[in-house]
Protein backbone atom coordinates (compact mmCIF):
# COMPACT_ATOMS: atom_id res chain seq x y z
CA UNK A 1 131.86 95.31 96.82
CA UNK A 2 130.95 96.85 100.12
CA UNK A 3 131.55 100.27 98.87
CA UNK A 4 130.02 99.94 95.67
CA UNK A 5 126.82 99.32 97.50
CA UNK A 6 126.99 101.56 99.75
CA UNK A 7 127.68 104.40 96.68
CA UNK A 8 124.65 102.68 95.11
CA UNK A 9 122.52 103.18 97.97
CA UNK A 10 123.96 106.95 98.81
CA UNK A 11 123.03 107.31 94.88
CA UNK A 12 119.14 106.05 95.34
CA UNK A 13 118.66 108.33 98.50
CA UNK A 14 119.92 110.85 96.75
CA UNK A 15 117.52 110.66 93.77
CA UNK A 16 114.62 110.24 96.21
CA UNK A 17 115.39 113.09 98.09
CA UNK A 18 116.10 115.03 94.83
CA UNK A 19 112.61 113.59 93.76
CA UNK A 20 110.61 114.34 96.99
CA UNK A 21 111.74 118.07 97.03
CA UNK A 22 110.86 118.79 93.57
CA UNK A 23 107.75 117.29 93.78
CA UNK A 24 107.14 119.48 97.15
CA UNK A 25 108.08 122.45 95.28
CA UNK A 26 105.65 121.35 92.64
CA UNK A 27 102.89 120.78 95.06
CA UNK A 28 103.90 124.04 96.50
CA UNK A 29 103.23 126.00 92.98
């Protein structure tokens, strides 16, 4: 259970961060 949360959460961040740096690029253009 543990690590299928913690893969969850590592997933989420992930996405964010994948998120965040296209919208910077975005902003950026």
């Amino acid at each position: 259970m543990t690590v299928d949360i913690l893969s969850d959460e590592s997933d989420q961040d992930n996405l964010t961060n994948l998120l965040r740096d296209m919208g910077m690029k975005y902003s950026m253009v």
